[in-house]
N, C-alpha and C. Protein backbone atom coordinates (compact mmCIF):
# COMPACT_ATOMS: atom_id res chain seq x y z
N UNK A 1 6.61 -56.87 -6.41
CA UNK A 1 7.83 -56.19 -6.02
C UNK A 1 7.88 -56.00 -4.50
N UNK A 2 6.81 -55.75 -4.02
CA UNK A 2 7.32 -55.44 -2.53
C UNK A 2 6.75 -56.84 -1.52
N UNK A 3 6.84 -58.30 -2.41
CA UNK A 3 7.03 -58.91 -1.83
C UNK A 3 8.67 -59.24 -1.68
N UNK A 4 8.89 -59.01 -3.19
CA UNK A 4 10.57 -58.97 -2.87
C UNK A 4 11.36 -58.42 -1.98
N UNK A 5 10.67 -57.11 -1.77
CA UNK A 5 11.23 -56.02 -1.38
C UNK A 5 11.44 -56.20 0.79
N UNK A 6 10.84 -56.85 0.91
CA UNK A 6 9.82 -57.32 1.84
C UNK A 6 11.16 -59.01 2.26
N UNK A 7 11.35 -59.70 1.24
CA UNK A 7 12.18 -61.25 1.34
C UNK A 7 13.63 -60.16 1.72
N UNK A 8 13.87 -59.13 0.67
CA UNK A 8 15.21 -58.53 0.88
C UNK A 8 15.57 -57.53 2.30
N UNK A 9 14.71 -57.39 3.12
CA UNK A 9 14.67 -56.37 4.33
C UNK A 9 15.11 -57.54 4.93
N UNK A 10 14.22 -58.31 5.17
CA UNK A 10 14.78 -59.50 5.93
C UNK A 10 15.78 -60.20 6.20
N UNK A 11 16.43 -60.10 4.69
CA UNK A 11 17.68 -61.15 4.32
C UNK A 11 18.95 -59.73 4.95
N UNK A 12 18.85 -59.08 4.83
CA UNK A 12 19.51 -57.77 5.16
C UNK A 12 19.75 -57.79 6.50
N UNK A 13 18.71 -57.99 7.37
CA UNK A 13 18.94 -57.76 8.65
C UNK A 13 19.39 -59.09 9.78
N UNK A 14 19.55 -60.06 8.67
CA UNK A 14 20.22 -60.99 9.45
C UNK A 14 19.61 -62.39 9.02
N UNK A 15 18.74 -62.42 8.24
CA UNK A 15 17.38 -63.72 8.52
C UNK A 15 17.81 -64.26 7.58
N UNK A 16 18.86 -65.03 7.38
CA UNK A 16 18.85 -65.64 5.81
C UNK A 16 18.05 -66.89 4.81
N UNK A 17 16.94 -67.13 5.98
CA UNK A 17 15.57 -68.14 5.10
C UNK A 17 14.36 -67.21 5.96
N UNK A 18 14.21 -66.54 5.06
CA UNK A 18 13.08 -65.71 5.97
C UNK A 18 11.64 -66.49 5.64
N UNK A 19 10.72 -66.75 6.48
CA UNK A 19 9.66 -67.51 6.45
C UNK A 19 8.59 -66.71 5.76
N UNK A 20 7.35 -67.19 5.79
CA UNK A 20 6.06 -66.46 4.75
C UNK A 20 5.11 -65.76 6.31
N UNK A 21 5.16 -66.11 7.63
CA UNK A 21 5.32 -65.32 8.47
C UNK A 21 5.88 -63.64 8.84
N UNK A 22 7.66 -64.14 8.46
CA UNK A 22 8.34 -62.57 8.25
C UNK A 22 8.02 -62.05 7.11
N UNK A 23 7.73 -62.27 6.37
CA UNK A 23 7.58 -61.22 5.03
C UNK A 23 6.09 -60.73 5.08
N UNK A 24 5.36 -61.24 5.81
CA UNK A 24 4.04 -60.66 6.20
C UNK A 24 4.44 -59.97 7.45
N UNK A 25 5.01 -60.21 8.59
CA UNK A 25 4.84 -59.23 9.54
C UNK A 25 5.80 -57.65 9.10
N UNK A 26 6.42 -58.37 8.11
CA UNK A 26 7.17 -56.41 7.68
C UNK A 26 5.71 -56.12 6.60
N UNK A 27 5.21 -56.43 6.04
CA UNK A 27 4.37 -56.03 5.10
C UNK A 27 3.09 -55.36 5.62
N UNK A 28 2.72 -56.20 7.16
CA UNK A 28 1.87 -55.63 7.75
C UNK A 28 2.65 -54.58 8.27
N UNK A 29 3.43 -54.24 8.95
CA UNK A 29 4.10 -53.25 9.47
C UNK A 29 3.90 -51.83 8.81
N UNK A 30 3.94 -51.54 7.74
CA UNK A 30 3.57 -50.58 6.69
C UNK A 30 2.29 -50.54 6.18
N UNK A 31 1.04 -51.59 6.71
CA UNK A 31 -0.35 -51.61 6.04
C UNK A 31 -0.19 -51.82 4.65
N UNK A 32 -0.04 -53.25 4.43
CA UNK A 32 -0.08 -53.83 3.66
C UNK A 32 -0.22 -54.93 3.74
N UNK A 33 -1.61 -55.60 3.34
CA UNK A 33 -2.16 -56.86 3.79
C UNK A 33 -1.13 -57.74 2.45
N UNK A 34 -0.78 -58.67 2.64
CA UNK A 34 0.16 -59.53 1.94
C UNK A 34 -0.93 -61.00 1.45
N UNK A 35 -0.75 -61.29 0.43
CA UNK A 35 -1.18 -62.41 -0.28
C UNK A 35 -0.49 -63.41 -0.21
N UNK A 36 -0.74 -64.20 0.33
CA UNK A 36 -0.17 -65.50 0.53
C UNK A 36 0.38 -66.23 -0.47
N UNK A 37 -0.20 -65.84 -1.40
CA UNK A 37 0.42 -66.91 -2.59
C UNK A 37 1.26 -66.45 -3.51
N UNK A 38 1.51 -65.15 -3.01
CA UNK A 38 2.53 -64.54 -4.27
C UNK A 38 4.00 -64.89 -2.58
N UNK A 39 3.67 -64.28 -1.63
CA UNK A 39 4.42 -64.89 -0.38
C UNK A 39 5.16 -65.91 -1.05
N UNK A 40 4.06 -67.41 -0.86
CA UNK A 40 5.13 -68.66 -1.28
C UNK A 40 6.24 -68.50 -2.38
N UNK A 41 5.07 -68.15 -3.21
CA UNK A 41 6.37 -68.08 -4.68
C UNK A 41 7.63 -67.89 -4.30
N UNK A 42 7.60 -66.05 -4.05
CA UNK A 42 8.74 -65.41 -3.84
C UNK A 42 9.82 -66.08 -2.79
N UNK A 43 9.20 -66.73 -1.55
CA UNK A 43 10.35 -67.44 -0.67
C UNK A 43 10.52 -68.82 -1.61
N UNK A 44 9.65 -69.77 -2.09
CA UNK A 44 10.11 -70.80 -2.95
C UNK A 44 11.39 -70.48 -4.16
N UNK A 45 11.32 -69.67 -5.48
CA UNK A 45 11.58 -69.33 -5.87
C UNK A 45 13.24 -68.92 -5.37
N UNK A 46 13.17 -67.76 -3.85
CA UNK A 46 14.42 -67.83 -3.26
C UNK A 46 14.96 -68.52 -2.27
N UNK A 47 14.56 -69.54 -1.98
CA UNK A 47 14.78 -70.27 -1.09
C UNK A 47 16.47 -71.09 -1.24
N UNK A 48 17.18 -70.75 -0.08
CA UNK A 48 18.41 -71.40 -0.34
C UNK A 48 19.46 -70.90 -1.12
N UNK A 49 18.98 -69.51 -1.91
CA UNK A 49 19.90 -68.55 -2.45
C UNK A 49 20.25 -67.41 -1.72
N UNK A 50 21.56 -66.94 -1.62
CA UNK A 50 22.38 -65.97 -1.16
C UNK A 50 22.10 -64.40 -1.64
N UNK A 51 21.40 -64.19 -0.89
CA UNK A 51 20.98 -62.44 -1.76
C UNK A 51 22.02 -61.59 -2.25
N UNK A 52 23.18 -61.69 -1.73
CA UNK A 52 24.34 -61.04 -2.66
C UNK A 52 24.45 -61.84 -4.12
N UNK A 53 24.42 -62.73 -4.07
CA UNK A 53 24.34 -63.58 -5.54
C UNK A 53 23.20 -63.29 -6.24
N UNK A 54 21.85 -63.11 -5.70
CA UNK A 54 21.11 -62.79 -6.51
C UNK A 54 21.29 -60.85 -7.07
N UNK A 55 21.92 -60.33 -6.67
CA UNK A 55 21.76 -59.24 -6.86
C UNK A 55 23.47 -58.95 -7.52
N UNK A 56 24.04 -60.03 -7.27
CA UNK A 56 25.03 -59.66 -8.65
C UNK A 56 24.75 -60.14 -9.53
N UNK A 57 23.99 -61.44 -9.51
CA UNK A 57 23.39 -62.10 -11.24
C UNK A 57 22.22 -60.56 -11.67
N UNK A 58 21.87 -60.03 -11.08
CA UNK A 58 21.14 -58.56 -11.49
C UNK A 58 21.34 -58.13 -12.18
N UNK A 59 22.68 -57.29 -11.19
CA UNK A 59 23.34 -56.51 -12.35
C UNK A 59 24.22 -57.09 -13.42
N UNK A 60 24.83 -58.31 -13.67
CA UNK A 60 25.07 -58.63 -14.74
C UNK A 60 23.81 -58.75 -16.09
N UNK A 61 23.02 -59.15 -15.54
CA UNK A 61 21.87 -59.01 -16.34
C UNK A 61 21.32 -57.28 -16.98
N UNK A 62 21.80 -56.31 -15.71
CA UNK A 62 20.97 -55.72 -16.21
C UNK A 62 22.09 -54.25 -17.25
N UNK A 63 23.14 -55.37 -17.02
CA UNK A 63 24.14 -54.41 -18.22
C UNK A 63 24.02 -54.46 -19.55
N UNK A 64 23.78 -55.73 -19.59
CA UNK A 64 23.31 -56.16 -20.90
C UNK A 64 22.67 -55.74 -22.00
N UNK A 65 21.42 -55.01 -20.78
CA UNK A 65 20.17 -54.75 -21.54
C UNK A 65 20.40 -53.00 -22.02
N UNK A 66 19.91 -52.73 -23.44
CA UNK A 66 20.34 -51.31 -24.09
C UNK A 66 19.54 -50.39 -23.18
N UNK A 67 20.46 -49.42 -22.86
CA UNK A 67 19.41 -48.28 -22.19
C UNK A 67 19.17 -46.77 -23.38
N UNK A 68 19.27 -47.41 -24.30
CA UNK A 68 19.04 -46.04 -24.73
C UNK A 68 19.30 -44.79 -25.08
N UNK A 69 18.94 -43.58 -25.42
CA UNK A 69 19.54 -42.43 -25.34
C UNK A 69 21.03 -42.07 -26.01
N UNK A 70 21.47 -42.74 -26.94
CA UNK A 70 22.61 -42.51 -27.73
C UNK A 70 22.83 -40.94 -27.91
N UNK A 71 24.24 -40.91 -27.68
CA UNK A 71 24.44 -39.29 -27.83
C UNK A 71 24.56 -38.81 -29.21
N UNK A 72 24.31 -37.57 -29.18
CA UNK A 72 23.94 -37.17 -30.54
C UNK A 72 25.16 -36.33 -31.07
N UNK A 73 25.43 -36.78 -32.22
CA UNK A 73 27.37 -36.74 -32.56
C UNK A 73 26.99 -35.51 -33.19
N UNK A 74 27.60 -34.49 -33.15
CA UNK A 74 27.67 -32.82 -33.52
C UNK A 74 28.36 -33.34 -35.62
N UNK A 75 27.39 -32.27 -36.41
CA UNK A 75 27.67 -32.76 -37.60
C UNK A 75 28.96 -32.46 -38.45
N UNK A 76 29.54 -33.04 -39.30
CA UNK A 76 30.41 -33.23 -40.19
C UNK A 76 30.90 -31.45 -40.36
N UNK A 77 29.91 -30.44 -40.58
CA UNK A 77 30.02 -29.28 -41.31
C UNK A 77 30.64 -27.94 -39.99
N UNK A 78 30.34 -28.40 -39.09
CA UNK A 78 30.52 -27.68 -37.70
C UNK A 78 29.68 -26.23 -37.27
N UNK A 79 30.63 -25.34 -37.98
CA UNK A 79 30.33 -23.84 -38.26
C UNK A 79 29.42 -23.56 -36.58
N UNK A 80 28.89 -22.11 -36.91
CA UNK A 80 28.66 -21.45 -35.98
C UNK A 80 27.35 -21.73 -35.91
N UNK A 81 26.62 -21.42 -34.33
CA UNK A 81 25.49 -21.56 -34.61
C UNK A 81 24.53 -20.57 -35.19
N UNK A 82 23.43 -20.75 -35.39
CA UNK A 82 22.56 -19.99 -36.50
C UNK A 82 22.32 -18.79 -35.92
N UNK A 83 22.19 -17.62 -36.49
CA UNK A 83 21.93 -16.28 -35.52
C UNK A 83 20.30 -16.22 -35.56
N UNK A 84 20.20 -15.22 -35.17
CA UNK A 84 18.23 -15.90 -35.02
C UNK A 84 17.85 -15.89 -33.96
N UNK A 85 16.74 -16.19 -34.12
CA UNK A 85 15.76 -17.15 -32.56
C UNK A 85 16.07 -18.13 -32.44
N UNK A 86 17.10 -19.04 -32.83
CA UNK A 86 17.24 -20.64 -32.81
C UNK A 86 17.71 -20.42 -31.16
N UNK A 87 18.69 -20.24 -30.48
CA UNK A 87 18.78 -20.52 -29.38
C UNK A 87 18.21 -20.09 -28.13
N UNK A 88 17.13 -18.67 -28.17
CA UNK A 88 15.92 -18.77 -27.15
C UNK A 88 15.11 -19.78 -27.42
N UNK A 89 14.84 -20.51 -28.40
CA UNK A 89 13.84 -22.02 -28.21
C UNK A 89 14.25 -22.78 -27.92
N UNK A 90 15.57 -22.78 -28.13
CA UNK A 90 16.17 -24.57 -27.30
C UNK A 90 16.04 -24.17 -25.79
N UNK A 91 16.30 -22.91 -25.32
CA UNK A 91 16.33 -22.08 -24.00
C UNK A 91 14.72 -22.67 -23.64
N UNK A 92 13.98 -22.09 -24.66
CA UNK A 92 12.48 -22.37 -23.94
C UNK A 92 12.38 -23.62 -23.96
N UNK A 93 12.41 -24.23 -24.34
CA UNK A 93 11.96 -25.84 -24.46
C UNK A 93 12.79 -26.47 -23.32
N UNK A 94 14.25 -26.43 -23.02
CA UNK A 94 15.05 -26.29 -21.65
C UNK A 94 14.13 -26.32 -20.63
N UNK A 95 13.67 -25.40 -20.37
CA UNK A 95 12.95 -25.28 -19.30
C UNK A 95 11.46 -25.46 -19.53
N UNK A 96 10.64 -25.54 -20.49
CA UNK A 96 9.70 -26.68 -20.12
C UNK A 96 9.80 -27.95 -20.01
N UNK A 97 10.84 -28.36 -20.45
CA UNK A 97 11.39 -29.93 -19.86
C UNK A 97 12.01 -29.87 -18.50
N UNK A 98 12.54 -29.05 -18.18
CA UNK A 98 12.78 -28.52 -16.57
C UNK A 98 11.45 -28.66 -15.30
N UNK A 99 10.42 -27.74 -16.07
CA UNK A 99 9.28 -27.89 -15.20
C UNK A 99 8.32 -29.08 -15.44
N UNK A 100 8.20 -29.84 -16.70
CA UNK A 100 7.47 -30.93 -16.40
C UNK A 100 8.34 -32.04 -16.03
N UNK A 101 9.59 -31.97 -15.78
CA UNK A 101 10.23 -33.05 -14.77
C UNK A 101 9.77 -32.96 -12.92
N UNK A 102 10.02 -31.46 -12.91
CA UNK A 102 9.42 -31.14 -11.36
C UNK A 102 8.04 -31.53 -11.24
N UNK A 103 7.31 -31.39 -11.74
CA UNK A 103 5.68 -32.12 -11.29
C UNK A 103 5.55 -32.79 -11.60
N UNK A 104 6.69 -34.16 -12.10
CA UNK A 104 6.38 -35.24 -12.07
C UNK A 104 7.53 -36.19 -11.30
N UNK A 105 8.04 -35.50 -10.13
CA UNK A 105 8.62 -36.32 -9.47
C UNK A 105 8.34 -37.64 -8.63
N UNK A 106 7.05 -37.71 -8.22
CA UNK A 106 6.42 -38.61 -7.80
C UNK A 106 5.33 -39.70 -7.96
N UNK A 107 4.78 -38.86 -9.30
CA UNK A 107 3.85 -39.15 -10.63
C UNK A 107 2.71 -39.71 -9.35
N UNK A 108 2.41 -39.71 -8.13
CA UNK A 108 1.26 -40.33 -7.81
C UNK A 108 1.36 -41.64 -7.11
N UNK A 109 2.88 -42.26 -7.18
CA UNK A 109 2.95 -43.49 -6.83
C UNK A 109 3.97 -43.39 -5.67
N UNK A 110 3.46 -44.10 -4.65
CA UNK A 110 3.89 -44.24 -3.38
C UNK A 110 5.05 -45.82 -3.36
N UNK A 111 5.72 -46.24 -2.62
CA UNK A 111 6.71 -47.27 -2.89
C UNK A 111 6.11 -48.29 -2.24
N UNK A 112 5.06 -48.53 -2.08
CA UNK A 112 4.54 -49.42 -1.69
C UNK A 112 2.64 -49.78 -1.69
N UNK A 113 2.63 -48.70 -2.50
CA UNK A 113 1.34 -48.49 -3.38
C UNK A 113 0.73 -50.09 -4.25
C-alpha cells in the first residue's frame, strides 16, 4: 500500500510516469527503506495509466461490493417500549461501545507502519 501510496503523491503533484527512483525518494523521505521489487511491480502494473481513471474504476468497483450492516426494520407489533431495566442497558452498552471505540482509534498502527 504505501508503495501505491507513494506512485499516487507523485502522480498528484505533477509527475505523470513517476520512476522507481521517485517513489523511493518520497518513501525515504518518511524512513522508509523501499523494496525494489514491489517498486517495479507497482510502476509496471501502472505504467501509462491515468490516476483519475484508476481511481474511478475504484470506486466503481468498490460500490459493488456489500458493506454490510443492514438496518434493522422495527417489528410488525410496534407498541411501547418495555417498562423495566430494558432501556438503562441499551444506555449501558451505548456507552461501552462509546468507550471501546475511543481506545481504539488508532489500534497501534501508524500510516506507514
Amino acid at each position: 500500500m504505501r508503495y501505491v501510496a507513494a506512485y499516487c503523491l507523485a502522480a498528484l503533484a505533477g509527475n505523470t510516469n513517476p520512476s522507481q527512483k521517485d517513489i523511493e525518494k518520497i518513501l525515504s523521505s518518511v524512513g522508509i527503506e523501499a523494496d525494489s521489487e514491489k517498486v517495479k511491480k507497482v510502476i509496471d502494473e501502472l505504467k501509462g495509466k491515468k490516476l483519475e481513471d484508476l481511481i474511478a474504476a475504484g470506486k466503481e468497483k468498490l460500490a459493488s461490493v456489500p458493506a454490510g450492516g443492514a438496518a434493522v426494520a422495527p417489528s410488525a407489533g410496534g407498541g411501547a417500549a418495555p417498562a423495566g431495566g430494558a432501556a438503562p442497558a441499551e444506555e449501558a452498552k451505548k456507552e461501552e461501545k462509546a468507550e471501546s471505540e475511543e481506545s481504539d482509534d488508532d489500534m497501534g498502527f501508524g500510516l506507514f507502519d
